[in-house]
PDB file of N, CA and C in Angstrom:
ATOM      1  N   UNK A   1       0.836  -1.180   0.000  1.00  0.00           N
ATOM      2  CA  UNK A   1       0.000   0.000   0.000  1.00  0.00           C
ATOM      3  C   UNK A   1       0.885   1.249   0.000  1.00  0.00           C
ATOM      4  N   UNK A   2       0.512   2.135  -1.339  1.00  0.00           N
ATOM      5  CA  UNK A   2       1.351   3.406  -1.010  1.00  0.00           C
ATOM      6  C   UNK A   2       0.984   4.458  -0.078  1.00  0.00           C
ATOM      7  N   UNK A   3       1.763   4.997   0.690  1.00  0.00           N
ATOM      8  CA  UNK A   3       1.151   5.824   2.047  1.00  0.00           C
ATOM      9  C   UNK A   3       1.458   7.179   1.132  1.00  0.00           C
ATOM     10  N   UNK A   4       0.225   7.892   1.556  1.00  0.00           N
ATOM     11  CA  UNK A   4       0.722   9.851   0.592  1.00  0.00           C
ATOM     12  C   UNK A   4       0.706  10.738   1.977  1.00  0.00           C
ATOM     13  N   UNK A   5       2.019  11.026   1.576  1.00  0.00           N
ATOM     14  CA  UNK A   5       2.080  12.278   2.526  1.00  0.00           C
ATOM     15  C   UNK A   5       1.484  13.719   2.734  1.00  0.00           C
ATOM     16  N   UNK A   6       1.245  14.742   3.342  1.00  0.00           N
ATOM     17  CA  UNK A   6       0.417  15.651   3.635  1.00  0.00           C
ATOM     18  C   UNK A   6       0.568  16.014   2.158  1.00  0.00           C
ATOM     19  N   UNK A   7       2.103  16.249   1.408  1.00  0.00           N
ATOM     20  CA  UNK A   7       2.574  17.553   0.449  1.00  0.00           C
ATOM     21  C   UNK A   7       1.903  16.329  -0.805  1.00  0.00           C
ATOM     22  N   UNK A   8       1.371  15.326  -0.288  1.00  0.00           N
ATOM     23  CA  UNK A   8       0.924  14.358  -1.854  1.00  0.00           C
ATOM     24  C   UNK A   8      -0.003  14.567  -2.314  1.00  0.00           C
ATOM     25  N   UNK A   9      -0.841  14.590  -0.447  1.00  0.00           N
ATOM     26  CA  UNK A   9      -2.129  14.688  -0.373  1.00  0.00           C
ATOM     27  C   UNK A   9      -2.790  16.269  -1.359  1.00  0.00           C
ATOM     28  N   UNK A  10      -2.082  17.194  -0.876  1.00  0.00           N
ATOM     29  CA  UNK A  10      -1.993  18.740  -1.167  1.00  0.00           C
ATOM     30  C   UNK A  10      -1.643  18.719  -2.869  1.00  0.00           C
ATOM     31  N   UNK A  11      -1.187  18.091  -3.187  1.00  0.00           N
ATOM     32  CA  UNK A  11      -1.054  18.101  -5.060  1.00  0.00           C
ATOM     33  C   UNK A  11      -2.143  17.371  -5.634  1.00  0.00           C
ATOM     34  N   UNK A  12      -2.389  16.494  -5.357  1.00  0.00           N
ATOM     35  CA  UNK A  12      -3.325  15.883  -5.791  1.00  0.00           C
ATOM     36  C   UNK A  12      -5.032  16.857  -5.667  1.00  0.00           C
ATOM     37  N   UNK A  13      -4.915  17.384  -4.445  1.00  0.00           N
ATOM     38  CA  UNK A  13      -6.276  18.535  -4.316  1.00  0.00           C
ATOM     39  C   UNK A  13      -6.120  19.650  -4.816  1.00  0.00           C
ATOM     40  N   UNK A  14      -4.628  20.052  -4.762  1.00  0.00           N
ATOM     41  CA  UNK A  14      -4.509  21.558  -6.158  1.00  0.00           C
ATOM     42  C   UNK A  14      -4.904  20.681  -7.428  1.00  0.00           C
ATOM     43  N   UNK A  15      -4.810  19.667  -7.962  1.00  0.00           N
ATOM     44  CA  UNK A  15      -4.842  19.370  -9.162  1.00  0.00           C
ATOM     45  C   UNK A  15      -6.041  19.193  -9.675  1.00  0.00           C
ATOM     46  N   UNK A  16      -6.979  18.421  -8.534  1.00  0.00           N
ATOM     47  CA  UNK A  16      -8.339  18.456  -8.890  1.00  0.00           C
ATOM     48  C   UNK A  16      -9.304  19.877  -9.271  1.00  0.00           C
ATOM     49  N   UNK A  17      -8.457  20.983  -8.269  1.00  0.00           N
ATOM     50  CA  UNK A  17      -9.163  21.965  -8.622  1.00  0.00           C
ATOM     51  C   UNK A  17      -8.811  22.946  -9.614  1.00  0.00           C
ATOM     52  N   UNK A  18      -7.483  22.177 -10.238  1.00  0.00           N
ATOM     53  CA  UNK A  18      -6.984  23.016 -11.336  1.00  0.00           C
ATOM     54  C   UNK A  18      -8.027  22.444 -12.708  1.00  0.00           C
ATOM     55  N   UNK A  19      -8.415  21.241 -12.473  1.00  0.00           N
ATOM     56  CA  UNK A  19      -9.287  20.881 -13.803  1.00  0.00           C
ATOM     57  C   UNK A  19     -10.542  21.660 -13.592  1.00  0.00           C
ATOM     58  N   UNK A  20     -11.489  21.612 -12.254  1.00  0.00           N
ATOM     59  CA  UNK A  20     -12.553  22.090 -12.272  1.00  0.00           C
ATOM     60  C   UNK A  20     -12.920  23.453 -12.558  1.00  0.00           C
ATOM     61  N   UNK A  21     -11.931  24.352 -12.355  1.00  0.00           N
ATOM     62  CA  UNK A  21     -11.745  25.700 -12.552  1.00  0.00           C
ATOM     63  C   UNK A  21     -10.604  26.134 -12.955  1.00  0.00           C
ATOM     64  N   UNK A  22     -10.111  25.735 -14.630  1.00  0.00           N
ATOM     65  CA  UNK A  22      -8.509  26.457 -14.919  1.00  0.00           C
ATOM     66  C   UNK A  22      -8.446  28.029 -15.100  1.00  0.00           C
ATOM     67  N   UNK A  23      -7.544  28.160 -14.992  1.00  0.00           N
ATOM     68  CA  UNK A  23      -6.944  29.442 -14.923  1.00  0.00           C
ATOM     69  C   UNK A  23      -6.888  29.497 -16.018  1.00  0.00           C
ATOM     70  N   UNK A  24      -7.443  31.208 -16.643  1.00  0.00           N
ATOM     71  CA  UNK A  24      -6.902  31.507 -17.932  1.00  0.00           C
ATOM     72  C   UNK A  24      -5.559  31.779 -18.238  1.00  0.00           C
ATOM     73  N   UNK A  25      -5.204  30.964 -19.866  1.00  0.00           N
ATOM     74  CA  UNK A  25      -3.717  30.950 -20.265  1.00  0.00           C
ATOM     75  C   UNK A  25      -2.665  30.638 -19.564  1.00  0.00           C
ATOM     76  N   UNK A  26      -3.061  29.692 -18.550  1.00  0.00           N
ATOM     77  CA  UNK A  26      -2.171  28.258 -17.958  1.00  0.00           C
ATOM     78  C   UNK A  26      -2.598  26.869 -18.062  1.00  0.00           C
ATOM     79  N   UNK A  27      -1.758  26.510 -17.654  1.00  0.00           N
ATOM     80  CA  UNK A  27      -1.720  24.750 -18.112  1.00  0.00           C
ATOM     81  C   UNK A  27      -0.906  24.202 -17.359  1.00  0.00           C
ATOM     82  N   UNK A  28      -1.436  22.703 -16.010  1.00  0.00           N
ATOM     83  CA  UNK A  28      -0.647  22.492 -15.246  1.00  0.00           C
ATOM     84  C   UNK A  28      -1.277  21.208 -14.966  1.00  0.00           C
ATOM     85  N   UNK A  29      -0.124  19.915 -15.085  1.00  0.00           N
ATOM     86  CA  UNK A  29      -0.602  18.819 -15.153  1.00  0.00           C
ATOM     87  C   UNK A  29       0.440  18.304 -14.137  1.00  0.00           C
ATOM     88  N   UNK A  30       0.416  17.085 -13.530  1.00  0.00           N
ATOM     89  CA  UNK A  30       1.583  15.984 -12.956  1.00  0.00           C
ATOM     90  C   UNK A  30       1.666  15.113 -13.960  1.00  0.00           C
ATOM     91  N   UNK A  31       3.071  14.740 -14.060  1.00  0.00           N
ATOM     92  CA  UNK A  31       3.372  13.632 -14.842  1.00  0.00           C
ATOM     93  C   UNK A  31       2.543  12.359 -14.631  1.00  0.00           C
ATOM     94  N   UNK A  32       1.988  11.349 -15.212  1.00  0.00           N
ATOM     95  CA  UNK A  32       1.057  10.311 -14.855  1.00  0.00           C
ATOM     96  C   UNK A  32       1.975   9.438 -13.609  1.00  0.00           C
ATOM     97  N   UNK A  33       3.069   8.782 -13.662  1.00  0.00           N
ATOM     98  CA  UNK A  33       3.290   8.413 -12.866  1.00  0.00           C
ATOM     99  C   UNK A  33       3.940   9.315 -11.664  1.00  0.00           C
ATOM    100  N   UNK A  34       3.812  10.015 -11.451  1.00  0.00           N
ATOM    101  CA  UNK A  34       4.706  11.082 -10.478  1.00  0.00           C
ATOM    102  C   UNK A  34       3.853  11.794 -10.109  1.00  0.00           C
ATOM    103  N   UNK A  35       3.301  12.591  -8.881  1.00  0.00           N
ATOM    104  CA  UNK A  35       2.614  13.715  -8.428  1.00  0.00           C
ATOM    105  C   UNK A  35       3.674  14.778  -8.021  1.00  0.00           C
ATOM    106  N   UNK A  36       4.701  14.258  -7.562  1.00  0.00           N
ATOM    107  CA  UNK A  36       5.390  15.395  -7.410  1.00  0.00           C
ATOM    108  C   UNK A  36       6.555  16.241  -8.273  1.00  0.00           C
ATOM    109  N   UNK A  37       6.158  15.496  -9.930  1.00  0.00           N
ATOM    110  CA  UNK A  37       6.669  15.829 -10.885  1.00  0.00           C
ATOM    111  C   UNK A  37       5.691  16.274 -12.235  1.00  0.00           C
ATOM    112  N   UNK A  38       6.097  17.793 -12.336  1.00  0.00           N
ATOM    113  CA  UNK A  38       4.283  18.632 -12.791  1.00  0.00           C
ATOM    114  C   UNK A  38       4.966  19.239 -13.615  1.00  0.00           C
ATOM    115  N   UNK A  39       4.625  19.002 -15.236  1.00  0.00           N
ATOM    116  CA  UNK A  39       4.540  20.160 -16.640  1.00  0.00           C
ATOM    117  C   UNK A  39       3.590  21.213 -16.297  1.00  0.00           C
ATOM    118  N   UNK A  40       3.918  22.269 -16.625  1.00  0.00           N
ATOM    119  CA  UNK A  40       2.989  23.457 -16.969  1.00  0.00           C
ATOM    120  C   UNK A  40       3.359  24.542 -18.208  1.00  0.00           C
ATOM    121  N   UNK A  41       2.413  25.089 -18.513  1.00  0.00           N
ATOM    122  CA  UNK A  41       2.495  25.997 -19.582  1.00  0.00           C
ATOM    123  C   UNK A  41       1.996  27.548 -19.899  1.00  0.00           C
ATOM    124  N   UNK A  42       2.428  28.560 -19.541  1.00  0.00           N
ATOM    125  CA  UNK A  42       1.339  29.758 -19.879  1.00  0.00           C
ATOM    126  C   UNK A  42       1.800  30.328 -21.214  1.00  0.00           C
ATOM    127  N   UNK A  43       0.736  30.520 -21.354  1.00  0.00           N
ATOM    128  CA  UNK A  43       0.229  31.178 -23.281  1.00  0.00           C
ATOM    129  C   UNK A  43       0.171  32.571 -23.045  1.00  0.00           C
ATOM    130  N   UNK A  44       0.975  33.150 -23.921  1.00  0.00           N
ATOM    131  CA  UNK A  44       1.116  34.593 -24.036  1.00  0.00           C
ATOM    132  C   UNK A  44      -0.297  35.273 -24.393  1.00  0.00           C
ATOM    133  N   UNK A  45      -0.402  36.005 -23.321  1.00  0.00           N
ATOM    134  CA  UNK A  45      -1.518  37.204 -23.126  1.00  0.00           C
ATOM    135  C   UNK A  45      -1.860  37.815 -24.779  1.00  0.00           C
ATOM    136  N   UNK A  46      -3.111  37.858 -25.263  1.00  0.00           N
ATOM    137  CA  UNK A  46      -3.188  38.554 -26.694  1.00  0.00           C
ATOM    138  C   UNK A  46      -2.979  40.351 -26.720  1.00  0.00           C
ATOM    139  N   UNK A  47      -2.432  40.563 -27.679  1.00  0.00           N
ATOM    140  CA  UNK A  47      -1.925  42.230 -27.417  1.00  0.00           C
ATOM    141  C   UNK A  47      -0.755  42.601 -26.747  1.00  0.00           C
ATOM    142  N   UNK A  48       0.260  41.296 -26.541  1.00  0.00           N
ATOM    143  CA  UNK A  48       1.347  41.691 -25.860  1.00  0.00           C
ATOM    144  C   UNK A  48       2.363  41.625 -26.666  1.00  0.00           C
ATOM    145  N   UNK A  49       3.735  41.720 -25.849  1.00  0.00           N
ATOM    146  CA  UNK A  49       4.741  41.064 -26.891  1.00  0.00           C
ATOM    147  C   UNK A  49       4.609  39.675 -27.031  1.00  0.00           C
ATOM    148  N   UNK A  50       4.343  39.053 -25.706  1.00  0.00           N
ATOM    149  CA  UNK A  50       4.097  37.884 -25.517  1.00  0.00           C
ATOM    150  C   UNK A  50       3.048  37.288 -26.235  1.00  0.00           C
ATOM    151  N   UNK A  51       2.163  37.650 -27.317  1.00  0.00           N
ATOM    152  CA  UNK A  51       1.291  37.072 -27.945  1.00  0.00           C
ATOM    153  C   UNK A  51       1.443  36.056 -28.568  1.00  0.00           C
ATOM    154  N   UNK A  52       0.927  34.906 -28.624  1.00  0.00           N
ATOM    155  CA  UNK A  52       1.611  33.637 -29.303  1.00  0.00           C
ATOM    156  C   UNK A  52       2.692  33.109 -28.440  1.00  0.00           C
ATOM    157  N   UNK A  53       3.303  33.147 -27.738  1.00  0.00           N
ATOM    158  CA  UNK A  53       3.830  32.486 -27.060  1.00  0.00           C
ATOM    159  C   UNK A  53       3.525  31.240 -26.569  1.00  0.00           C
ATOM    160  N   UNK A  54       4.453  29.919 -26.084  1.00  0.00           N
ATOM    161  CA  UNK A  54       3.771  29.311 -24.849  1.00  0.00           C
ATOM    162  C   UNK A  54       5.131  29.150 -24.151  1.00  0.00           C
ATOM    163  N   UNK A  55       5.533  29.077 -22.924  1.00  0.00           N
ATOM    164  CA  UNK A  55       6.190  29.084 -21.994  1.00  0.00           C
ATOM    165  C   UNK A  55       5.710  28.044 -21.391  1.00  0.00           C
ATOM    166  N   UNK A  56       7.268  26.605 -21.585  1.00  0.00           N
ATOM    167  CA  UNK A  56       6.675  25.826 -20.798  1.00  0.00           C
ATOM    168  C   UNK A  56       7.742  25.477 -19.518  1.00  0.00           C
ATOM    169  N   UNK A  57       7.438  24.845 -18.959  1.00  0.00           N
ATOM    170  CA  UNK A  57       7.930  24.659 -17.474  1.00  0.00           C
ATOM    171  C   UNK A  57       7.940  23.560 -16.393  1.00  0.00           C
ATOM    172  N   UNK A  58       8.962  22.584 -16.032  1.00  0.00           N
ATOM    173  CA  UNK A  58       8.678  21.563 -15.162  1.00  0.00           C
ATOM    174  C   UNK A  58       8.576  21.767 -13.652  1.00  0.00           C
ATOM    175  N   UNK A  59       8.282  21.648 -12.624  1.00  0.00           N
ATOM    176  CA  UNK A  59       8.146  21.252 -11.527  1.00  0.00           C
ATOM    177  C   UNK A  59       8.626  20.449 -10.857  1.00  0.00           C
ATOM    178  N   UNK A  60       9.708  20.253  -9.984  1.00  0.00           N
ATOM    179  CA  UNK A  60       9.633  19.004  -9.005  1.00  0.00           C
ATOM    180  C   UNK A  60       9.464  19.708  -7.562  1.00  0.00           C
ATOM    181  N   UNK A  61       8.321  19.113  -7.045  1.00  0.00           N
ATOM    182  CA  UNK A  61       7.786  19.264  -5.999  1.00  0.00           C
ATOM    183  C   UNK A  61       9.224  18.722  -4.423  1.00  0.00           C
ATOM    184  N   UNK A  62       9.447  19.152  -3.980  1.00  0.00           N
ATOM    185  CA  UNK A  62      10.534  18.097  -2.570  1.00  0.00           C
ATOM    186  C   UNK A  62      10.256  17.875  -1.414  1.00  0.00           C
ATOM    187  N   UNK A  63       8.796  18.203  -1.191  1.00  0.00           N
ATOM    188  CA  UNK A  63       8.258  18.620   0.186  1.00  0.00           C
ATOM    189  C   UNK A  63       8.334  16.805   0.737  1.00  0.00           C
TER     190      UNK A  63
END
């Protein structure tokens, strides 16, 4: 049995509520096997320089 620690427990409930309500022009997933290893992405704002952009970004969680 895998035991999840508080900081597992805590990714897994940011994550649920990142699907139910995303944030505009981000993107933030955990790797399937890993929770404490998370891709994300924000998309450049329209009208900026940053327009068209995507900025992506890994995560490792160490808690």
């Amino acid at each position: 049995m895998r035991m999840f620690t508080p900081a597992r427990k805590r990714l897994m409930r940011d994550f649920k509520r990142l699907q139910q309500d995303p944030p505009v022009g981000i993107s933030g997933a955990p790797q399937d096997n890993n929770i404490m290893l998370w891709n994300a992405a924000i998309f450049g704002p329209d009208d900026t320089p940053w327009d068209g952009g995507i900025f992506k970004f890994w995560f490792l969680m160490t808690c």
